[in-house]
N, C-alpha and C. Protein backbone atom coordinates (compact mmCIF):
# COMPACT_ATOMS: atom_id res chain seq x y z
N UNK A 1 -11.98 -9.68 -31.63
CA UNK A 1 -10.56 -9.99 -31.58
C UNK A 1 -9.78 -8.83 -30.94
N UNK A 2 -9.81 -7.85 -30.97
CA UNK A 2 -8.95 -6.42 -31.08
C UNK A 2 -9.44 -6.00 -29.27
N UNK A 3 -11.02 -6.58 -28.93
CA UNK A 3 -11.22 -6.28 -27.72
C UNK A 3 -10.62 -7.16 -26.50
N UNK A 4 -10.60 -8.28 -26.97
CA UNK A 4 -10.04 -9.50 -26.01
C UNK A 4 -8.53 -9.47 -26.17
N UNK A 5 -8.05 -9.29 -27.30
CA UNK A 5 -6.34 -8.71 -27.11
C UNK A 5 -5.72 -7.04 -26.47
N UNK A 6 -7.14 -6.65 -26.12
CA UNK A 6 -6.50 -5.06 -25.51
C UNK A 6 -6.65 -5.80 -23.71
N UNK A 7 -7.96 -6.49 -23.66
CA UNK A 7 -8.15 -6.77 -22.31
C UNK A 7 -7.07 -7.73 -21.87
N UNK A 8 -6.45 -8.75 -23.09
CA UNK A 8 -4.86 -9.21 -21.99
C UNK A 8 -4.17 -8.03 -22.10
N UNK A 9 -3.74 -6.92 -23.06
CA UNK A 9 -2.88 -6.04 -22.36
C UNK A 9 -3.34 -5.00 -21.44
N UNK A 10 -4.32 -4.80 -21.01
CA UNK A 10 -4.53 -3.93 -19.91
C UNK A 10 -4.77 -4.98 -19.01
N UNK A 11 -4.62 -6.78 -18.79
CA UNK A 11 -4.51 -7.62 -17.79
C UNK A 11 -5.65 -7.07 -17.06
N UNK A 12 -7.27 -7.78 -18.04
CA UNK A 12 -8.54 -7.54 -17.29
C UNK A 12 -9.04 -9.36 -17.26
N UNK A 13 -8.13 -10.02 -17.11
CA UNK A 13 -8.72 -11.59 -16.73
C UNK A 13 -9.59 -11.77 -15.63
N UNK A 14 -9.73 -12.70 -15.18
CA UNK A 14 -10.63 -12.59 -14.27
C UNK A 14 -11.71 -11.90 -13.63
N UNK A 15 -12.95 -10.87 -14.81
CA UNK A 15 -13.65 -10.52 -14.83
C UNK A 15 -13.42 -9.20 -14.37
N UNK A 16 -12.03 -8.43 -14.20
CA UNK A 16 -11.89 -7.31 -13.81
C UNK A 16 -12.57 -6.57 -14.72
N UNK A 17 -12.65 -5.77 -14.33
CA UNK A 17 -13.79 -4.47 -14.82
C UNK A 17 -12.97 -3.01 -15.44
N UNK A 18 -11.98 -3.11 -14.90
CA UNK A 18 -11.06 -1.25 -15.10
C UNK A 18 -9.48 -1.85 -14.76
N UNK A 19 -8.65 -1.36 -15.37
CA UNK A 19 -7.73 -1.62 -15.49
C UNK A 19 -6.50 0.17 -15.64
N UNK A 20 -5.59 -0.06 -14.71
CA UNK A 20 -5.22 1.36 -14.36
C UNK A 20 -3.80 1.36 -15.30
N UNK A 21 -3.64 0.49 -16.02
CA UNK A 21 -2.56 0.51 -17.07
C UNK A 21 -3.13 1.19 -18.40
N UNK A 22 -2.48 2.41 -18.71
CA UNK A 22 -2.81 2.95 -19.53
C UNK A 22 -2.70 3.01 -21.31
N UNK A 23 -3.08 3.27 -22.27
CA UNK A 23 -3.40 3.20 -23.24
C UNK A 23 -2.81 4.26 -23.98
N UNK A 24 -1.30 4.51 -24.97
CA UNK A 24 -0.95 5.12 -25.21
C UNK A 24 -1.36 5.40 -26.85
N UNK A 25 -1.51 6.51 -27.26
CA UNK A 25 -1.52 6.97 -28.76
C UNK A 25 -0.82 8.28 -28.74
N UNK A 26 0.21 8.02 -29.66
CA UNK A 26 1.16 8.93 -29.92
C UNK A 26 0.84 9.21 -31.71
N UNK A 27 0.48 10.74 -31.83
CA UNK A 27 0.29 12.04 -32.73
C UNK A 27 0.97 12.20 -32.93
N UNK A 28 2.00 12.47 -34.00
CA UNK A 28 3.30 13.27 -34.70
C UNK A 28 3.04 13.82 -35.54
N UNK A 29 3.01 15.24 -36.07
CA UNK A 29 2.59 16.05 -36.57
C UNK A 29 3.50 17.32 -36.90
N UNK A 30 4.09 17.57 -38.50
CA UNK A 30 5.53 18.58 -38.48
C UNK A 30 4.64 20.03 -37.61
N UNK A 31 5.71 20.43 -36.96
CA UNK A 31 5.66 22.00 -36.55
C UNK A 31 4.09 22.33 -35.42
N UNK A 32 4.47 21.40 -34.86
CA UNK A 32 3.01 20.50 -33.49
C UNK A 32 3.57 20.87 -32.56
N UNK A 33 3.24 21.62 -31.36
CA UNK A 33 3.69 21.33 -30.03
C UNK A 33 3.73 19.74 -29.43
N UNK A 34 4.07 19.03 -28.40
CA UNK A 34 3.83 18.20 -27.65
C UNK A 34 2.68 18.42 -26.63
N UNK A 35 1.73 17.80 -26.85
CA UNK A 35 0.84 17.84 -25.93
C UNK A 35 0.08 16.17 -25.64
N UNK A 36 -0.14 16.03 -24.30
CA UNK A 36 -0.69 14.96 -23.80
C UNK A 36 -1.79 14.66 -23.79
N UNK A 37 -2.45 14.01 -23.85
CA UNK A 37 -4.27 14.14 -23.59
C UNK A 37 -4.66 12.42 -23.27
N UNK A 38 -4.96 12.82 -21.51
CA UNK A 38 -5.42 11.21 -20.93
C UNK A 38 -6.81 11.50 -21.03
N UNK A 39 -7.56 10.81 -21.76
CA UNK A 39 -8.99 10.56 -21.08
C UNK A 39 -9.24 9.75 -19.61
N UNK A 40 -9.41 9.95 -18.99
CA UNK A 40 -9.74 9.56 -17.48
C UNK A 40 -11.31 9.13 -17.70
N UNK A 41 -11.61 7.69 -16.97
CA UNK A 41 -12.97 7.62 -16.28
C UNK A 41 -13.53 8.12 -15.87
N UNK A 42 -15.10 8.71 -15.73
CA UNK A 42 -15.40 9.10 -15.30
C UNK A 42 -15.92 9.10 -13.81
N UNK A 43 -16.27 9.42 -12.35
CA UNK A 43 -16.73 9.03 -11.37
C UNK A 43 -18.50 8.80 -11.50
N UNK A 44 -18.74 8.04 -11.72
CA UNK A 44 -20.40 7.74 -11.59
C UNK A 44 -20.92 6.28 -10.82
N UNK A 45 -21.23 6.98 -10.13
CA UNK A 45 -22.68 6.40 -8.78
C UNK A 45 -23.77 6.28 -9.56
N UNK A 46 -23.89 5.08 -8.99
CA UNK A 46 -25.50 4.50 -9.52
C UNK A 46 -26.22 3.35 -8.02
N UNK A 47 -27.19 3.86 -8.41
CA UNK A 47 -28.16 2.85 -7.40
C UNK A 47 -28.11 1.05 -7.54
N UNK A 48 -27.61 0.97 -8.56
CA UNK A 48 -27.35 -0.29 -8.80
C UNK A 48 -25.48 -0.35 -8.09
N UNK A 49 -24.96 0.01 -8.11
CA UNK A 49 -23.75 0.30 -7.59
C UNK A 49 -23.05 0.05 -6.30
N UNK A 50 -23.34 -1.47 -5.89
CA UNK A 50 -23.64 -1.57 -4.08
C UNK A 50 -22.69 -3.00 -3.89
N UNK A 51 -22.18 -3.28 -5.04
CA UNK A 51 -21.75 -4.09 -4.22
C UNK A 51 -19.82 -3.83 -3.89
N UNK A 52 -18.98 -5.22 -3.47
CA UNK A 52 -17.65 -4.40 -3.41
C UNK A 52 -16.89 -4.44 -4.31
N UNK A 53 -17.18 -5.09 -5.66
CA UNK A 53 -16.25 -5.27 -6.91
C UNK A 53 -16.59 -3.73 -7.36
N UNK A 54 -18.49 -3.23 -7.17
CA UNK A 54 -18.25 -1.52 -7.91
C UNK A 54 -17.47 -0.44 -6.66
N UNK A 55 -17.64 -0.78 -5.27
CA UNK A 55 -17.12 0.16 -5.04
C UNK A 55 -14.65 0.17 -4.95
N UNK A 56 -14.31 -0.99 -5.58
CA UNK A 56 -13.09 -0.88 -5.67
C UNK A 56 -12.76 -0.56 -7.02
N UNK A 57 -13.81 -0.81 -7.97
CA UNK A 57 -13.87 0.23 -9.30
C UNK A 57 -13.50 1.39 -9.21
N UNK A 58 -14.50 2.22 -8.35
CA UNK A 58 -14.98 3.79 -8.04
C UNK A 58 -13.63 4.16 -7.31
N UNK A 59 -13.07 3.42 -6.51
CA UNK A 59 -11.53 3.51 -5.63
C UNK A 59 -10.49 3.73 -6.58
N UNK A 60 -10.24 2.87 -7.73
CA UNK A 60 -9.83 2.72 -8.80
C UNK A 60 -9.57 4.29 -9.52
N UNK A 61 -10.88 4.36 -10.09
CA UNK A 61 -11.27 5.59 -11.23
C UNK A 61 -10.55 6.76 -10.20
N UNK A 62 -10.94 6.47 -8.80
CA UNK A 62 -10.83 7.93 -8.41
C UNK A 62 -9.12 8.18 -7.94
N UNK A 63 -8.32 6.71 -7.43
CA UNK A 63 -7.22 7.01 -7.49
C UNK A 63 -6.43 7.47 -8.97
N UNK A 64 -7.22 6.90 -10.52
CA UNK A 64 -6.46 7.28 -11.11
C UNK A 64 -6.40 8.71 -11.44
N UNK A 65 -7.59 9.28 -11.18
CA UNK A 65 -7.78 11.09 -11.33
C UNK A 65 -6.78 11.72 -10.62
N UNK A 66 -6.67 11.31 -9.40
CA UNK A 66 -5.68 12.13 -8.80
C UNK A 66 -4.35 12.44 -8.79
N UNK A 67 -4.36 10.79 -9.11
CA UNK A 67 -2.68 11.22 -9.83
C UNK A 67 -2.45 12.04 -11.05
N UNK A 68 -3.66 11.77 -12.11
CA UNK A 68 -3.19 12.61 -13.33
C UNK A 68 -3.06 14.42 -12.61
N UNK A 69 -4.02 14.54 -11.90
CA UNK A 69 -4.14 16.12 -11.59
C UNK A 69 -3.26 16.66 -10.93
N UNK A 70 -2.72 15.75 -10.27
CA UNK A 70 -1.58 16.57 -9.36
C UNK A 70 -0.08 17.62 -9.81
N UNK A 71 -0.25 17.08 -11.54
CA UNK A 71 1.17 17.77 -12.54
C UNK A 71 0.25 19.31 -12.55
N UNK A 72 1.19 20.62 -11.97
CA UNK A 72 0.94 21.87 -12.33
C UNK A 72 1.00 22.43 -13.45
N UNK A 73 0.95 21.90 -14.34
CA UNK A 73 1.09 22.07 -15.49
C UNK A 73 0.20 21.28 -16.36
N UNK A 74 -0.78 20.26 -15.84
CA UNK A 74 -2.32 19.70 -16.54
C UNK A 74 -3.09 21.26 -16.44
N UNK A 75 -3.77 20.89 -17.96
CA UNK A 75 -5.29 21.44 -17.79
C UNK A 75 -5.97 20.66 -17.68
N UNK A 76 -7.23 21.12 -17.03
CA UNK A 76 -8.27 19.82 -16.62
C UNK A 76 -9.35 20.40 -17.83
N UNK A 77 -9.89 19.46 -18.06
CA UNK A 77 -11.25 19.72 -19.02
C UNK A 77 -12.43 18.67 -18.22
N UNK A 78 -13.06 19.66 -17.18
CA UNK A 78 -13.97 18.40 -16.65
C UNK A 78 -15.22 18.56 -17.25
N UNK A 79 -15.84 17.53 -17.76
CA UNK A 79 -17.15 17.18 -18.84
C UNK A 79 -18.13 16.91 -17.54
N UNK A 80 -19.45 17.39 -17.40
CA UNK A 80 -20.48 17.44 -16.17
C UNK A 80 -21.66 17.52 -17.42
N UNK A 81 -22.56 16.49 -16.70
CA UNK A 81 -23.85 16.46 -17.65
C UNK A 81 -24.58 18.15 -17.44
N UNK A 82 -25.39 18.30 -18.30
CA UNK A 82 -26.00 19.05 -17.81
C UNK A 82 -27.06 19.53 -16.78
N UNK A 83 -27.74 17.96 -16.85
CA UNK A 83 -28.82 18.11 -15.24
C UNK A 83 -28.13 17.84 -14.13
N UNK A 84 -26.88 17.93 -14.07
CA UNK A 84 -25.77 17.49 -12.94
C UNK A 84 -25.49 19.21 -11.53
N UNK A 85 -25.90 19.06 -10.76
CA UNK A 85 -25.75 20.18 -9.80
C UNK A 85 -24.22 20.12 -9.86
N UNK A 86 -23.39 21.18 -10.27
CA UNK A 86 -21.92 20.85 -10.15
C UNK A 86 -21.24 21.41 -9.07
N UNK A 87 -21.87 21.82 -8.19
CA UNK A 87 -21.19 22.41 -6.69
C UNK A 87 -21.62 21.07 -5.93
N UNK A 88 -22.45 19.79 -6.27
CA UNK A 88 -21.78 18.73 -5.88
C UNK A 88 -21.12 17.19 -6.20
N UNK A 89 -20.51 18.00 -7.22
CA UNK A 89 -19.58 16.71 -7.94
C UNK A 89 -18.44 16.96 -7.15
N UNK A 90 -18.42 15.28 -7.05
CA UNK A 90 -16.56 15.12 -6.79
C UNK A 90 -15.72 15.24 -7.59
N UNK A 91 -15.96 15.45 -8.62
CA UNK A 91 -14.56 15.40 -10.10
C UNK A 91 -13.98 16.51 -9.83
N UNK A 92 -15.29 18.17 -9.60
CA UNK A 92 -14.84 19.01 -8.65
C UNK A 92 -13.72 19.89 -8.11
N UNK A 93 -13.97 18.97 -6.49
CA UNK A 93 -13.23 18.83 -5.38
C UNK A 93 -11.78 18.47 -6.22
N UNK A 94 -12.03 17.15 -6.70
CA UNK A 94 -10.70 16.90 -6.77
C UNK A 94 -9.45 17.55 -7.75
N UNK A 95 -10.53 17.97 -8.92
CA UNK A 95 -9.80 18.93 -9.32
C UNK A 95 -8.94 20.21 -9.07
């Protein structure tokens, strides 16, 4: 129930896959700074990954990274597996 009523509000009908409308939870807490925290998608390629519904996914995920990063005032916390060579990730670059 709770999954099929989040997918009409993030408007994933028609078998969409990712949805770039975001998901708010608001913390209130006495004597708390304000602080934000988006979890972002991650960018992951896979060999199975070929056709054009995954690569407007991957278009998707990666336009939404960029917008979050662009505020001078984000910290980034980028999460990289560990068997992951990280001089060639794109999360990266774009960071």
């Amino acid at each position: 129930m709770l999954i099929k009523e989040s997918d009409k509000l993030l408007k994933l009908e028609g078998g969409k896959q990712i949805s770039k409308t975001p998901i708010h939870v608001k913390i209130q807490w006495k004597d708390f700074m304000d602080l934000t925290l988006i979890d972002l998608p991650g960018i992951t390629y896979s060999q199975k990954m070929k056709g054009e519904n995954d690569k407007k996914v991957i278009d998707i995920i990666r336009e939404m990274i960029k917008e979050q990063v662009q505020d001078s005032k984000c910290i980034i916390l980028l999460v990289v597996a560990a068997d992951v060579d990280v001089g060639n990730t794109e999360a990266v670059d774009i960071a």
